[in-house]
Every structure is written in C-alpha cells, then in structure tokens.
N, C-alpha and C. Protein backbone atom coordinates (compact mmCIF):
# COMPACT_ATOMS: atom_id res chain seq x y z
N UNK A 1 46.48 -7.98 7.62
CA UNK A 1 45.81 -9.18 8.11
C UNK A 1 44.44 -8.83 8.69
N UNK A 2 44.71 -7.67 9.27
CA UNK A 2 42.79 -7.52 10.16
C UNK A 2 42.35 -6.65 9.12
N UNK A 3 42.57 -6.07 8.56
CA UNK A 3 41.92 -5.69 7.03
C UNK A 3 41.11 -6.67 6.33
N UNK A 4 42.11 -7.98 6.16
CA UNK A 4 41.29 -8.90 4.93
C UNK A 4 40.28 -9.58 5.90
N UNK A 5 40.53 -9.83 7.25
CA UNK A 5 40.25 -10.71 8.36
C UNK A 5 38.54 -9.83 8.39
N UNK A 6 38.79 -8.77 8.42
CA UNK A 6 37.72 -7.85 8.65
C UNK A 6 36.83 -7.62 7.03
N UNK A 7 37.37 -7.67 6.06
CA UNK A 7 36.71 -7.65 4.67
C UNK A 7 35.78 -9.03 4.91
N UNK A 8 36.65 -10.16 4.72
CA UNK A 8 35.84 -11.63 4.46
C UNK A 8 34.67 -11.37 5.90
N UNK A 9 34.59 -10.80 7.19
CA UNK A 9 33.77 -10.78 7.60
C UNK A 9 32.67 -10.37 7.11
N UNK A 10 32.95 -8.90 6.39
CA UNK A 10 31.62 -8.28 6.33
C UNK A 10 30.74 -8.96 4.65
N UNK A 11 32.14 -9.63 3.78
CA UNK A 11 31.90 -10.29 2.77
C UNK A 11 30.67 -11.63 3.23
N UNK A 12 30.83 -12.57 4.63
CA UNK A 12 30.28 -13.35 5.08
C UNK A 12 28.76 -12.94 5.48
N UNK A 13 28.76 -12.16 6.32
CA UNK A 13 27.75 -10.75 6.68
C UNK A 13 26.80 -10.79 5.77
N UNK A 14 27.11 -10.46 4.47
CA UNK A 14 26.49 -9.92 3.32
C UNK A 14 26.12 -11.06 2.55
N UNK A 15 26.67 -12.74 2.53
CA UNK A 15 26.31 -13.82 2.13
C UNK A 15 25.19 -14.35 3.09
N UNK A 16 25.63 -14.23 4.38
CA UNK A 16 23.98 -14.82 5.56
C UNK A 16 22.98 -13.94 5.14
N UNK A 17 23.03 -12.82 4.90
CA UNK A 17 22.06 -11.67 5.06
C UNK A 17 21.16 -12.37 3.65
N UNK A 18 22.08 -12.62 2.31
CA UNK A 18 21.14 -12.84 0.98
C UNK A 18 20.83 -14.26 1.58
N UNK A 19 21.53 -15.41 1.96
CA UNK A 19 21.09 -16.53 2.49
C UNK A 19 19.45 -16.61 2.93
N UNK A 20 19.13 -15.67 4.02
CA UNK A 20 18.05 -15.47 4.91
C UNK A 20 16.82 -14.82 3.99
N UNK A 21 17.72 -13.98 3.27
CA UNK A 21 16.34 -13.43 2.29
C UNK A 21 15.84 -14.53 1.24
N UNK A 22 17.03 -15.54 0.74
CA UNK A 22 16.47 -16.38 -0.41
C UNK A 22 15.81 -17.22 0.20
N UNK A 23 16.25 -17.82 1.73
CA UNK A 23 15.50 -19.50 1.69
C UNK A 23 13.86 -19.43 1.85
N UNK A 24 13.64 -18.05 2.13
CA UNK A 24 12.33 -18.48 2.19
C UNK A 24 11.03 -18.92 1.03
N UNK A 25 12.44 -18.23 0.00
CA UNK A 25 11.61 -18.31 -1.31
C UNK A 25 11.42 -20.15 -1.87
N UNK A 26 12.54 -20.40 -1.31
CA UNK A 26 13.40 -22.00 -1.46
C UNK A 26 12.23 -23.01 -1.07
N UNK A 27 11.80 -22.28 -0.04
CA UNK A 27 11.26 -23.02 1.47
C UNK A 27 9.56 -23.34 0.77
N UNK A 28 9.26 -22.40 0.01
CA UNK A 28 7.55 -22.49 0.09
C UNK A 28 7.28 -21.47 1.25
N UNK A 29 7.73 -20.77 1.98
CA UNK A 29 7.13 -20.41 3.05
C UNK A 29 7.13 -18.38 3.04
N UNK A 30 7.53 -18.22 1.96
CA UNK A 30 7.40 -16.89 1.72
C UNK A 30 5.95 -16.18 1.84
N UNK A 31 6.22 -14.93 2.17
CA UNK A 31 4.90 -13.88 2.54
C UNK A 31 4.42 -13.22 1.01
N UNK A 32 3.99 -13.82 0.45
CA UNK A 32 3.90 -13.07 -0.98
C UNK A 32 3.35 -12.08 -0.61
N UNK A 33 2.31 -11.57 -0.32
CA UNK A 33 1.67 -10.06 0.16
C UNK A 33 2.53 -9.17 0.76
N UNK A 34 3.19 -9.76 1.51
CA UNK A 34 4.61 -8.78 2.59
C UNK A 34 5.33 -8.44 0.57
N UNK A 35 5.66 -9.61 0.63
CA UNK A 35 7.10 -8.67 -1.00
C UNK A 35 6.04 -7.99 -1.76
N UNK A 36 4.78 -8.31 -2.44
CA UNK A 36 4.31 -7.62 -2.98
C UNK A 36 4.26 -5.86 -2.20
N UNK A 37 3.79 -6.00 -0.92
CA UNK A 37 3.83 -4.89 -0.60
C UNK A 37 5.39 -3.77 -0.02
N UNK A 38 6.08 -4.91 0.15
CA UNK A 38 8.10 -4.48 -0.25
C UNK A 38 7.82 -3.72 -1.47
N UNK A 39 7.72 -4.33 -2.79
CA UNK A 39 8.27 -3.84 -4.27
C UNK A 39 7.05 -2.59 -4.31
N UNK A 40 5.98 -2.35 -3.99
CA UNK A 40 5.23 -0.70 -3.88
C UNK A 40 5.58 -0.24 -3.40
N UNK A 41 6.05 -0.56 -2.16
CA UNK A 41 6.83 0.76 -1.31
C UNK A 41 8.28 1.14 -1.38
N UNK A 42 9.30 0.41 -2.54
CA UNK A 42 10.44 0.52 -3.12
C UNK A 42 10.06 0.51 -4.53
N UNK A 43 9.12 0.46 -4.99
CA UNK A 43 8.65 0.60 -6.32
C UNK A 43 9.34 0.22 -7.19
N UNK A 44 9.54 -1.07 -6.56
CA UNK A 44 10.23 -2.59 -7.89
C UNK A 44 9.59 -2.55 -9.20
N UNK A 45 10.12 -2.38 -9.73
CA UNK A 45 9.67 -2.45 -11.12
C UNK A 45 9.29 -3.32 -12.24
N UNK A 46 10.25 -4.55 -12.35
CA UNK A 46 10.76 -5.50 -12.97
C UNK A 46 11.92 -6.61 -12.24
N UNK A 47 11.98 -7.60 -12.73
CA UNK A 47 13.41 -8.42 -12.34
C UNK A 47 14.32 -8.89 -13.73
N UNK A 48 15.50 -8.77 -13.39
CA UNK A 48 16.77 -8.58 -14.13
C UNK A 48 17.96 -9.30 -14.02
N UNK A 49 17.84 -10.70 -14.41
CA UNK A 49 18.63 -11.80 -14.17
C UNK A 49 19.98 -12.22 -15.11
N UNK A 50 20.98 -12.20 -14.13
CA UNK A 50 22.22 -12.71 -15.14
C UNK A 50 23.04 -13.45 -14.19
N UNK A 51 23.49 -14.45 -14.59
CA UNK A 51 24.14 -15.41 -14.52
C UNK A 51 24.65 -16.18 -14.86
N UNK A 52 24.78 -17.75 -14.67
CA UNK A 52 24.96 -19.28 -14.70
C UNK A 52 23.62 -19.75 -15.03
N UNK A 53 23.81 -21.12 -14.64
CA UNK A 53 22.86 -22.40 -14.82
C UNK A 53 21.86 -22.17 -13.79
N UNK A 54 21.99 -21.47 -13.11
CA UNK A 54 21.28 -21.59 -11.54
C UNK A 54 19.98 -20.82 -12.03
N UNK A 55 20.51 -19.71 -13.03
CA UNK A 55 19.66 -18.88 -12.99
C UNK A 55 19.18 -18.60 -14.52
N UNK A 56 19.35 -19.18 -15.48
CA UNK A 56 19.39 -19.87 -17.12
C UNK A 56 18.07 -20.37 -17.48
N UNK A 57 16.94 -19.36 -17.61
CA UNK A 57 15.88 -20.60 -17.97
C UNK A 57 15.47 -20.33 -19.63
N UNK A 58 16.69 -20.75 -20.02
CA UNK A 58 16.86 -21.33 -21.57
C UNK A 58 17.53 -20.07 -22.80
N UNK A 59 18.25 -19.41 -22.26
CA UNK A 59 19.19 -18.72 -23.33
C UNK A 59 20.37 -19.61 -24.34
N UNK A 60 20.80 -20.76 -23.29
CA UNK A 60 21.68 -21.57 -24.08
C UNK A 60 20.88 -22.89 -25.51
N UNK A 61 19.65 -22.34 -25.23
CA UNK A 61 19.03 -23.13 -25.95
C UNK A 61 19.49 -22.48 -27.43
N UNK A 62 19.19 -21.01 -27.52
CA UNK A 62 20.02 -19.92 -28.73
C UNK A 62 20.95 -19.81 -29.12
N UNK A 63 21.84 -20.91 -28.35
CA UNK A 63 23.17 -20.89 -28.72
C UNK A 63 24.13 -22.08 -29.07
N UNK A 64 25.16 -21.51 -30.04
CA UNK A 64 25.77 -23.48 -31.14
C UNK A 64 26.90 -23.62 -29.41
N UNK A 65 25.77 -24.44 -28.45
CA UNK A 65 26.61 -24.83 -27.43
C UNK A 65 26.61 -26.39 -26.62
N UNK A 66 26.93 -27.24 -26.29
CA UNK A 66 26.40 -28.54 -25.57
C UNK A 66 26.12 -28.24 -24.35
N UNK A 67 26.09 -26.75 -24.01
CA UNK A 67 25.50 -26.98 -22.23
C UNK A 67 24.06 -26.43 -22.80
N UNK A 68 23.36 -27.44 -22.58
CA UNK A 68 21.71 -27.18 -22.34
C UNK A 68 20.95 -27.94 -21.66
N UNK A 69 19.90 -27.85 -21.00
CA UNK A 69 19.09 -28.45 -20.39
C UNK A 69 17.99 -28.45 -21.10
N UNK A 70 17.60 -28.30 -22.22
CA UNK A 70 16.40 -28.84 -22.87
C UNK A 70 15.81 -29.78 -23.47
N UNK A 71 16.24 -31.15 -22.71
CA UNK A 71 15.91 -32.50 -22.88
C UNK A 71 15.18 -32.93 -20.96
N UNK A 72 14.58 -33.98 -21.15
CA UNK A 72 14.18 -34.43 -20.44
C UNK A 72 15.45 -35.25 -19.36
N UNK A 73 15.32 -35.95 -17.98
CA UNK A 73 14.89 -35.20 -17.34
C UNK A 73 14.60 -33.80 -16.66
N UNK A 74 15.30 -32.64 -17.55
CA UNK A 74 15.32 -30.84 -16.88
C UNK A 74 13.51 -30.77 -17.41
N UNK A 75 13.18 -30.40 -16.64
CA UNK A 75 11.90 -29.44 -16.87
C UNK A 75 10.66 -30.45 -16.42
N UNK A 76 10.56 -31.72 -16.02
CA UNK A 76 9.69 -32.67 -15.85
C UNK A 76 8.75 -32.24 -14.42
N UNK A 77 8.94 -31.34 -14.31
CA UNK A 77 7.82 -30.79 -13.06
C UNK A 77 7.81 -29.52 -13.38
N UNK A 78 8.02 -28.75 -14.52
CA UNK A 78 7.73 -27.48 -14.72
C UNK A 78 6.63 -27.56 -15.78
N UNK A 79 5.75 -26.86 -15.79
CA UNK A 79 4.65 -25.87 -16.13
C UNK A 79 4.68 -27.30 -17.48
N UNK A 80 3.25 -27.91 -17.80
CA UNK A 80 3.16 -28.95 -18.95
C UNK A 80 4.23 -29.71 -18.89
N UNK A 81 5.49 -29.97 -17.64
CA UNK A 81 6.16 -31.35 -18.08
C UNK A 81 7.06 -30.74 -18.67
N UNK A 82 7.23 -30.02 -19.44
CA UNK A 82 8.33 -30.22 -20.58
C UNK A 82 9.79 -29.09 -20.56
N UNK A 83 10.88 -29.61 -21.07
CA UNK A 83 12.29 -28.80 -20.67
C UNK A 83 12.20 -27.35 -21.56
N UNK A 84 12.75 -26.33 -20.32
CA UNK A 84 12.88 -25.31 -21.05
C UNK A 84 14.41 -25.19 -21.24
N UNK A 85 15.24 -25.35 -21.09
CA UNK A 85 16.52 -24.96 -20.91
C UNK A 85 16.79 -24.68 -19.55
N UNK A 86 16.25 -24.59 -18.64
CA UNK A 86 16.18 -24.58 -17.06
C UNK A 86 16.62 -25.73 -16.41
N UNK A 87 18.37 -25.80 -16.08
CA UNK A 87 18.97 -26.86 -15.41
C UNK A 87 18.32 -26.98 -14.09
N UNK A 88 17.40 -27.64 -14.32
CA UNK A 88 16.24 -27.65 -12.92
C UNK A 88 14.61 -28.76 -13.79
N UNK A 89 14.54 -28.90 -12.24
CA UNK A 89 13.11 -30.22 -13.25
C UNK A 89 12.34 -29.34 -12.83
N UNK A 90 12.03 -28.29 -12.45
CA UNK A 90 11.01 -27.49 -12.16
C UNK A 90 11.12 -25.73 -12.36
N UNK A 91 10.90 -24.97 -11.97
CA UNK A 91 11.36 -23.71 -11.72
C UNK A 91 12.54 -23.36 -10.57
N UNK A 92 12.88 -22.14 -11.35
CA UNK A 92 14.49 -21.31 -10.99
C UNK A 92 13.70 -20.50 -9.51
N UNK A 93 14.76 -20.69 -9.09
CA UNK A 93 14.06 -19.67 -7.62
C UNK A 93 13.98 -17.48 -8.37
N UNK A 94 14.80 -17.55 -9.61
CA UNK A 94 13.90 -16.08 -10.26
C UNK A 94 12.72 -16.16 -10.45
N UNK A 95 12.49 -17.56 -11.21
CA UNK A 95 10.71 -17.74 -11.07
C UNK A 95 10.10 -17.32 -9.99
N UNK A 96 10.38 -18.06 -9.30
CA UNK A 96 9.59 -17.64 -7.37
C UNK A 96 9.70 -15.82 -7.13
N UNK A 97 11.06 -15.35 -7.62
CA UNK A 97 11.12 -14.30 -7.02
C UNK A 97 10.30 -13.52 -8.18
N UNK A 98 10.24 -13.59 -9.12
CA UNK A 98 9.39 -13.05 -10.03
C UNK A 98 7.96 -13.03 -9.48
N UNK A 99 7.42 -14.47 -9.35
CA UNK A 99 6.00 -14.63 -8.86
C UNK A 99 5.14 -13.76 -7.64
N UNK A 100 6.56 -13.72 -6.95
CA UNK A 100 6.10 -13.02 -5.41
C UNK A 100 6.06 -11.74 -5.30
N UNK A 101 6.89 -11.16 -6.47
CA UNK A 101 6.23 -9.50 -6.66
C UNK A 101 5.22 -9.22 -7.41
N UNK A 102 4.77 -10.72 -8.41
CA UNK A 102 3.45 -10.20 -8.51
C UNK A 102 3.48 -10.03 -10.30
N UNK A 103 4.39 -10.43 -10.94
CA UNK A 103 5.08 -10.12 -12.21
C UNK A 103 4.54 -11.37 -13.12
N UNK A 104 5.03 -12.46 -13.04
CA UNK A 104 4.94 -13.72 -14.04
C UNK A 104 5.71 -14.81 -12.82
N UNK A 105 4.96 -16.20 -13.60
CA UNK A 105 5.64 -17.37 -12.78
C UNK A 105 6.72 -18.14 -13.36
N UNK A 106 7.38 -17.37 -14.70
CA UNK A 106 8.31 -17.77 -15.12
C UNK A 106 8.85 -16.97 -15.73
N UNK A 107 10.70 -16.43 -15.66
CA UNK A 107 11.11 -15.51 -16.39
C UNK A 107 11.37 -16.23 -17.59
N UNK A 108 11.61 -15.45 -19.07
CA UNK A 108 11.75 -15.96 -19.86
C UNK A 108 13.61 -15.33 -20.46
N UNK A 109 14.21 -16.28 -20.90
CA UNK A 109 15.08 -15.52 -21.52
C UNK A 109 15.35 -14.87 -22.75
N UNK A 110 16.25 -13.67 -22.60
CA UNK A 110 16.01 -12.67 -23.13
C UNK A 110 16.35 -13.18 -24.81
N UNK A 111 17.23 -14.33 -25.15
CA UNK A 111 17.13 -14.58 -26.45
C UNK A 111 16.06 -15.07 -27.18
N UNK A 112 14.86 -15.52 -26.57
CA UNK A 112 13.47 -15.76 -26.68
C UNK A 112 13.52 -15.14 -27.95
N UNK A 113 12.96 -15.32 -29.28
CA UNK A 113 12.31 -14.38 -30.45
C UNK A 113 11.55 -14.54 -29.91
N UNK A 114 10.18 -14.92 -29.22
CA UNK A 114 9.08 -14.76 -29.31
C UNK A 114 8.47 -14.23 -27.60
N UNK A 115 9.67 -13.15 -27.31
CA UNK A 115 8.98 -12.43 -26.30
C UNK A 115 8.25 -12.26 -26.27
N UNK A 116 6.84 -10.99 -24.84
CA UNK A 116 5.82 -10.81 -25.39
C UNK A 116 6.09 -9.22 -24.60
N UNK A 117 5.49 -8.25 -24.92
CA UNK A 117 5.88 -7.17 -24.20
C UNK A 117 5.42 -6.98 -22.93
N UNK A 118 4.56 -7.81 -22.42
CA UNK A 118 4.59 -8.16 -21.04
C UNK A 118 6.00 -8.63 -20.30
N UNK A 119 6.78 -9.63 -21.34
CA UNK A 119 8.09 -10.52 -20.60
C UNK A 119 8.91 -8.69 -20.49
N UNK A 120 9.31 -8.22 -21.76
CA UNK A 120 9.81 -7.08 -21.48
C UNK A 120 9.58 -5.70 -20.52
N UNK A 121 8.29 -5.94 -20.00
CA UNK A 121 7.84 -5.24 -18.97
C UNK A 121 8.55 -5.78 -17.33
N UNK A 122 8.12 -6.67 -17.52
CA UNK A 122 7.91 -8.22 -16.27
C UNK A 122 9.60 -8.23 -16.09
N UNK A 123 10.18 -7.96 -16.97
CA UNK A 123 11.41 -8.82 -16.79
C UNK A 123 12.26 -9.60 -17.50
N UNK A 124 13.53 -10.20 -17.59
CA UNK A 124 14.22 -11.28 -18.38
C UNK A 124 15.21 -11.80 -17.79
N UNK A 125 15.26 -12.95 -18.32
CA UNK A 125 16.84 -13.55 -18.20
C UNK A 125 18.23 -13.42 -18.70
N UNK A 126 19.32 -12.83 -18.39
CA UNK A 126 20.06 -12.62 -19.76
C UNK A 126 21.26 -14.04 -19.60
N UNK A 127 20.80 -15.07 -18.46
CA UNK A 127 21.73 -15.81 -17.92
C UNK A 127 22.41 -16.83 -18.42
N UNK A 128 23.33 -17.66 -18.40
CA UNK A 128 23.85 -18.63 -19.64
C UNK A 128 24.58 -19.37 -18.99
N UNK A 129 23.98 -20.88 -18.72
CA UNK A 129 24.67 -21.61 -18.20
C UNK A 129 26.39 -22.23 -18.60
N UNK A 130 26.60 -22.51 -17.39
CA UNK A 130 28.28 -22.91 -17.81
C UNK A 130 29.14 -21.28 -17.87
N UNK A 131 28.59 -19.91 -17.46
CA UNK A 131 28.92 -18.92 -17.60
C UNK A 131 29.94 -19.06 -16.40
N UNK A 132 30.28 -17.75 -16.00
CA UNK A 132 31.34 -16.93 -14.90
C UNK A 132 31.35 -15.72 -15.08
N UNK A 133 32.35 -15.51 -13.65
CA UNK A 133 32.75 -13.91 -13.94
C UNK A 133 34.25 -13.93 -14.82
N UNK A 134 34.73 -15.14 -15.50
CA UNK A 134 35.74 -15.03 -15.77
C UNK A 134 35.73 -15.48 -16.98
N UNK A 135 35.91 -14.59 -18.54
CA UNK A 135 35.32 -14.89 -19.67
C UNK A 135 36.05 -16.14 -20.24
N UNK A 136 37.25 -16.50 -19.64
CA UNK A 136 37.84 -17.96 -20.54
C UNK A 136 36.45 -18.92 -19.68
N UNK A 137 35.80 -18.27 -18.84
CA UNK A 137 34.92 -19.50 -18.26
C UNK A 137 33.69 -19.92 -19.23
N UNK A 138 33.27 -18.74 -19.99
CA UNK A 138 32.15 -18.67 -20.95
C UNK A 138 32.70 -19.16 -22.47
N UNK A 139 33.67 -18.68 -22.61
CA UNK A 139 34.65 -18.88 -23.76
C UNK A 139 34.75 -20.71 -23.88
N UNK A 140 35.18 -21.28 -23.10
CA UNK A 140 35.26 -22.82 -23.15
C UNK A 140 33.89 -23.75 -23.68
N UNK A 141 33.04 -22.82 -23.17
CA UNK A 141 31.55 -23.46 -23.52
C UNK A 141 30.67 -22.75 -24.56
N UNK A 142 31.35 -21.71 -25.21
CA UNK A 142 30.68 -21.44 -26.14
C UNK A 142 29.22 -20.42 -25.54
N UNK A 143 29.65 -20.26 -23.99
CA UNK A 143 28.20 -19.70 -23.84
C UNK A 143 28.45 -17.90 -23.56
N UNK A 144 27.18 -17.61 -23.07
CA UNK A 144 27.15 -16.29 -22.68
C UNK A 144 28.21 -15.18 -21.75
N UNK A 145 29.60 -14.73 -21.78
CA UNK A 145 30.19 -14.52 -20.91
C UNK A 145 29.66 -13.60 -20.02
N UNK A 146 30.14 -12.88 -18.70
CA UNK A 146 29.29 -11.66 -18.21
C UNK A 146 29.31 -10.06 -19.46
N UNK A 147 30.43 -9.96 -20.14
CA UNK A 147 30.04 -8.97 -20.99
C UNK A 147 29.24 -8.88 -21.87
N UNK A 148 28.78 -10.23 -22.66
CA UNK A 148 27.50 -10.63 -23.96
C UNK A 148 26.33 -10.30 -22.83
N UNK A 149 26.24 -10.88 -21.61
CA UNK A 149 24.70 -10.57 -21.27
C UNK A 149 24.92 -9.02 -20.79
N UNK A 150 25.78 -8.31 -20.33
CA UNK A 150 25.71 -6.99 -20.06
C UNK A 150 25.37 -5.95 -21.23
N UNK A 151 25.74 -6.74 -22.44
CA UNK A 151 25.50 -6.44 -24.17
C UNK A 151 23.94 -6.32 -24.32
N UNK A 152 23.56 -7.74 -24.18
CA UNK A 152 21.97 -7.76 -23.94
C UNK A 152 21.65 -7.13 -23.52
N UNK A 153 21.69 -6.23 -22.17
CA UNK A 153 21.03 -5.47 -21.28
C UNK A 153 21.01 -4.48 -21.74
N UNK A 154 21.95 -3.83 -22.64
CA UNK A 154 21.50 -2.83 -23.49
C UNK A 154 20.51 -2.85 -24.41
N UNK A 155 20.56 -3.89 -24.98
CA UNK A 155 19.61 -4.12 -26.18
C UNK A 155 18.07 -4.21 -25.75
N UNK A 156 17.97 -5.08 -24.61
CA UNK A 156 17.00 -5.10 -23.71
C UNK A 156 16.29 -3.24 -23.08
N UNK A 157 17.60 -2.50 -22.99
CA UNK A 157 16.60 -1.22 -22.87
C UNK A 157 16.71 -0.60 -23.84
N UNK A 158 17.23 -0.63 -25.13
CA UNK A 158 16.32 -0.33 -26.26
C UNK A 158 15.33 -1.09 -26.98
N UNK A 159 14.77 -2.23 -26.60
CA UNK A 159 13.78 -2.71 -26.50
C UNK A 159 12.80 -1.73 -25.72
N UNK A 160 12.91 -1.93 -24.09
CA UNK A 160 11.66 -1.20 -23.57
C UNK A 160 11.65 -0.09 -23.75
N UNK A 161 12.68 0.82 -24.04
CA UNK A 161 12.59 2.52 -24.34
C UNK A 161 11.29 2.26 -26.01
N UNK A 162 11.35 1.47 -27.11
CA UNK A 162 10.88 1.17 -28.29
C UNK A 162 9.51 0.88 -27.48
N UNK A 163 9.13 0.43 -26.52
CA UNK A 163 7.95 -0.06 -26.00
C UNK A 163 7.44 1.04 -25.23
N UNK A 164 8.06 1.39 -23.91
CA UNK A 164 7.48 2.41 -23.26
C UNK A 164 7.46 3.76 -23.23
N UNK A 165 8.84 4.09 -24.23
CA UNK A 165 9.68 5.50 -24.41
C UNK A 165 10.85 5.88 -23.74
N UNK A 166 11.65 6.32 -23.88
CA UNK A 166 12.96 6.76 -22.87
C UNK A 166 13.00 6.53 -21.45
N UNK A 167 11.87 7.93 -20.96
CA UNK A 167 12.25 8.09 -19.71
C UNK A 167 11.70 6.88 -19.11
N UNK A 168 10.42 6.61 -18.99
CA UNK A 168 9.97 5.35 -18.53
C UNK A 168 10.65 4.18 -18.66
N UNK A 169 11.14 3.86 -20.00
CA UNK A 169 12.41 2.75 -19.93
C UNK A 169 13.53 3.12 -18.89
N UNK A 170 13.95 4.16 -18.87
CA UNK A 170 15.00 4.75 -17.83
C UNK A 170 14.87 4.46 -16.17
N UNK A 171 13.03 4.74 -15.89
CA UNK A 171 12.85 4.14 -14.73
C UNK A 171 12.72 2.65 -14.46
N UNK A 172 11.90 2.39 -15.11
CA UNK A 172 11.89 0.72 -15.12
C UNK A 172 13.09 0.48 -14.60
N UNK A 173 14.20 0.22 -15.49
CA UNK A 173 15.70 -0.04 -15.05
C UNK A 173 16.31 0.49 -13.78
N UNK A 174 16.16 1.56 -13.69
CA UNK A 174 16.75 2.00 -12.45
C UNK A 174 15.90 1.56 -11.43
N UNK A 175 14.63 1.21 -11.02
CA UNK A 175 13.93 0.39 -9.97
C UNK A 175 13.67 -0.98 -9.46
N UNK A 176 14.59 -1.34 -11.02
CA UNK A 176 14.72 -3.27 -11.43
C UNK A 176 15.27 -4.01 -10.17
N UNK A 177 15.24 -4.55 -9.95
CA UNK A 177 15.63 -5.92 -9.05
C UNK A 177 16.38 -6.50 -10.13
N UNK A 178 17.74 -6.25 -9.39
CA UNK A 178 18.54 -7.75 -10.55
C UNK A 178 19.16 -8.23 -9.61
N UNK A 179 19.12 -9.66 -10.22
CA UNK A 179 19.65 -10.76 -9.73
C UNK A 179 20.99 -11.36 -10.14
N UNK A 180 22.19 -11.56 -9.62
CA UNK A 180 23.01 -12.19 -10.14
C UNK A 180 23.96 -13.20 -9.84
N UNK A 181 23.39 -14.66 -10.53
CA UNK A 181 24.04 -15.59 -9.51
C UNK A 181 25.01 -16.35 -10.55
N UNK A 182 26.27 -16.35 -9.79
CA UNK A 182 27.62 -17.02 -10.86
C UNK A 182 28.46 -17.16 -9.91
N UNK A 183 30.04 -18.13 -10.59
CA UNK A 183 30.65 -18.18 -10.30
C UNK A 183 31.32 -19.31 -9.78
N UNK A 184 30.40 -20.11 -9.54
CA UNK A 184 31.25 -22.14 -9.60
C UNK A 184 31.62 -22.44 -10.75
N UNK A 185 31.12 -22.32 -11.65
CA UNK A 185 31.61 -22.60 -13.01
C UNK A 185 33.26 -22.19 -13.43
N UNK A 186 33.55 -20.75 -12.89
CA UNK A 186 34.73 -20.26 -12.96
C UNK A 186 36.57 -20.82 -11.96
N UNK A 187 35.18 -21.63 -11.10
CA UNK A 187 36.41 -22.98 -10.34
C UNK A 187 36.09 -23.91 -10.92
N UNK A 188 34.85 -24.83 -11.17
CA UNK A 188 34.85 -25.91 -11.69
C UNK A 188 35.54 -26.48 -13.43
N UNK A 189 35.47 -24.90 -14.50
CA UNK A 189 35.85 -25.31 -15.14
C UNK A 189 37.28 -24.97 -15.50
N UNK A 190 38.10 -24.05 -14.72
CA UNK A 190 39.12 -23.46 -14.77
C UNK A 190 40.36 -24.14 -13.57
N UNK A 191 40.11 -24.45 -12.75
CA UNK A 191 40.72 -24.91 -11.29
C UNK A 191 42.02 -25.59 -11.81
N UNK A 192 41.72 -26.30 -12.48
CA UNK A 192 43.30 -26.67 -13.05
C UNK A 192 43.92 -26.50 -14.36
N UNK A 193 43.69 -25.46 -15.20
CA UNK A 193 43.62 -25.09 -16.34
C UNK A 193 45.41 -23.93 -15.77
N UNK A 194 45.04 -23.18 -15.08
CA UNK A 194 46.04 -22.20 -14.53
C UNK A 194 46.88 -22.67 -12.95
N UNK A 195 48.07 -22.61 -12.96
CA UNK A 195 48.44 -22.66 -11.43
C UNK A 195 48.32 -21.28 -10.64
C-alpha cells in the first residue's frame, strides 16, 4: 500500500513538474531566448514527436483512415487558413515547442513525401491520431499504433544518417527532444470493449 501510495506520488510529482514546463508554452508567455539558450547549453538538437491527436499534425492524412482533421473547421487559424491534419484550428503546442528552440514554426509529419531536409534536420512528427499505448487502440482506427511510429523512427534515422552520415545522425538523435503525448484514446476507445 505505501509502495503504490508512494509510486502515484512521485508519478503526480513528475505530471506537475511537465504541467509547469508546458503551460507556459500554452500561455504565450514563454522566454524564447531562455529555451533557446536551454537547447545550447544541453545541445538540443532536433524535436521528436509521437503520439495521438494532440500531437498529429497530419500523418493520418497518409492513411485509408476516418480519423482526420483535414477539413475545415481544423486548421482555420493556422498558417494561410487552411487544415493540415492538425486536430486543432491553429498550431500543436510541438509547434510552439519547436519554434522556441529556434527550429521551424511547424512540425511536419513524418509521412509527408514532400519533406525538406531541413524538416529532417528540424525534426518530425511520427504521431497518429486516435492512437495509444495500447495497439487494439490504433488497430480500431486504422491508425498509427506506438510500434508503426517507433518503425518510422527508424526509417527516419536512416533518412538523416543518408543526409548527414552515421555518426552525426547518431548524435542528432541522441540530443533530440522527444515528445510523447497519448493515451485517452486507449480509455475512450477501449473502456468498455474489455471488463
């Protein structure tokens, strides 16, 4: 009992702590110069996104699926008005966190054909809305489960190793900022599927 009592604490701990670091990004009120000067002196490299919908700005568009956001109203305050696959009328807070190290103001996802080797420098999305950590959760929707985008992420560093060379692909990755936000989907679409 004071085991789990004591786990979910430090589990809580570790949810305020990312809480406090995201809202400011949320807020408008972030120090962009402070993170820019964070990611030189941790020598951030890139950002490295997998997830859900939260964090999806348009992989499900690549895919024979009905969860997409690339109709109007999604995207009607992002960059020209128009939907990227970003369940959001504007930008993903990866955008923001992308922007504030100084990278791009929009990640792109990684099923993009028409990356640019900047996006592969900068960063990607490998995220897929309607996803989980629980593959009948991805499986139901036809979308990305967590092992297909962990698939990607390989492919993604033989991409930049093809761009920058091995070892440098090797660092990039190991200095990446990844992001990974999931996991309502895996109650919302499962909750009564199993007792």
């Amino acid at each position: 009992m004071k085991k789990t009592m004591a786990r979910r604490t430090v589990v809580l701990v570790q949810v305020l702590a990312m809480a406090a670091a995201v809202m400011p990004l949320l807020s408008g009120a972030l120090d962009t110069h402070r993170v820019k000067q964070l990611a030189a002196t941790y020598n951030v490299t890139c950002v490295l996104v997998f997830g859900d919908s939260s964090v999806d700005p348009g992989n499900n568009n690549y895919l024979a699926t009905p969860m997409k956001g690339n109709f109007l109203p999604y995207g009607k305050d992002f960059f020209r008005g128009r939907p990227t696959g970003r369940f959001s009328n504007g930008r993903l807070a990866t955008d923001f966190i992308a922007e504030a190290l100084g990278y791009t103001k929009a990640i792109r996802p990684f099923l993009n054909k028409r990356l640019r080797p900047t996006d592969i420098l900068h960063g990607v999305s490998f995220a897929s809305a309607a996803s989980g950590y629980d593959e009948l959760t991805a499986n139901l929707s036809s979308v990305l489960p967590v092992s297909k985008q962990l698939e990607y992420f390989r492919q993604y560093k033989i991409r930049l190793s093809q761009l920058v060379g091995a070892r440098t692909a090797e660092d990039i990755t190991k200095d990446a900022v990844a992001v990974m936000s999931m996991g309502t989907n895996d109650f919302l679409q499962n909750y009564y599927l199993e007792p």
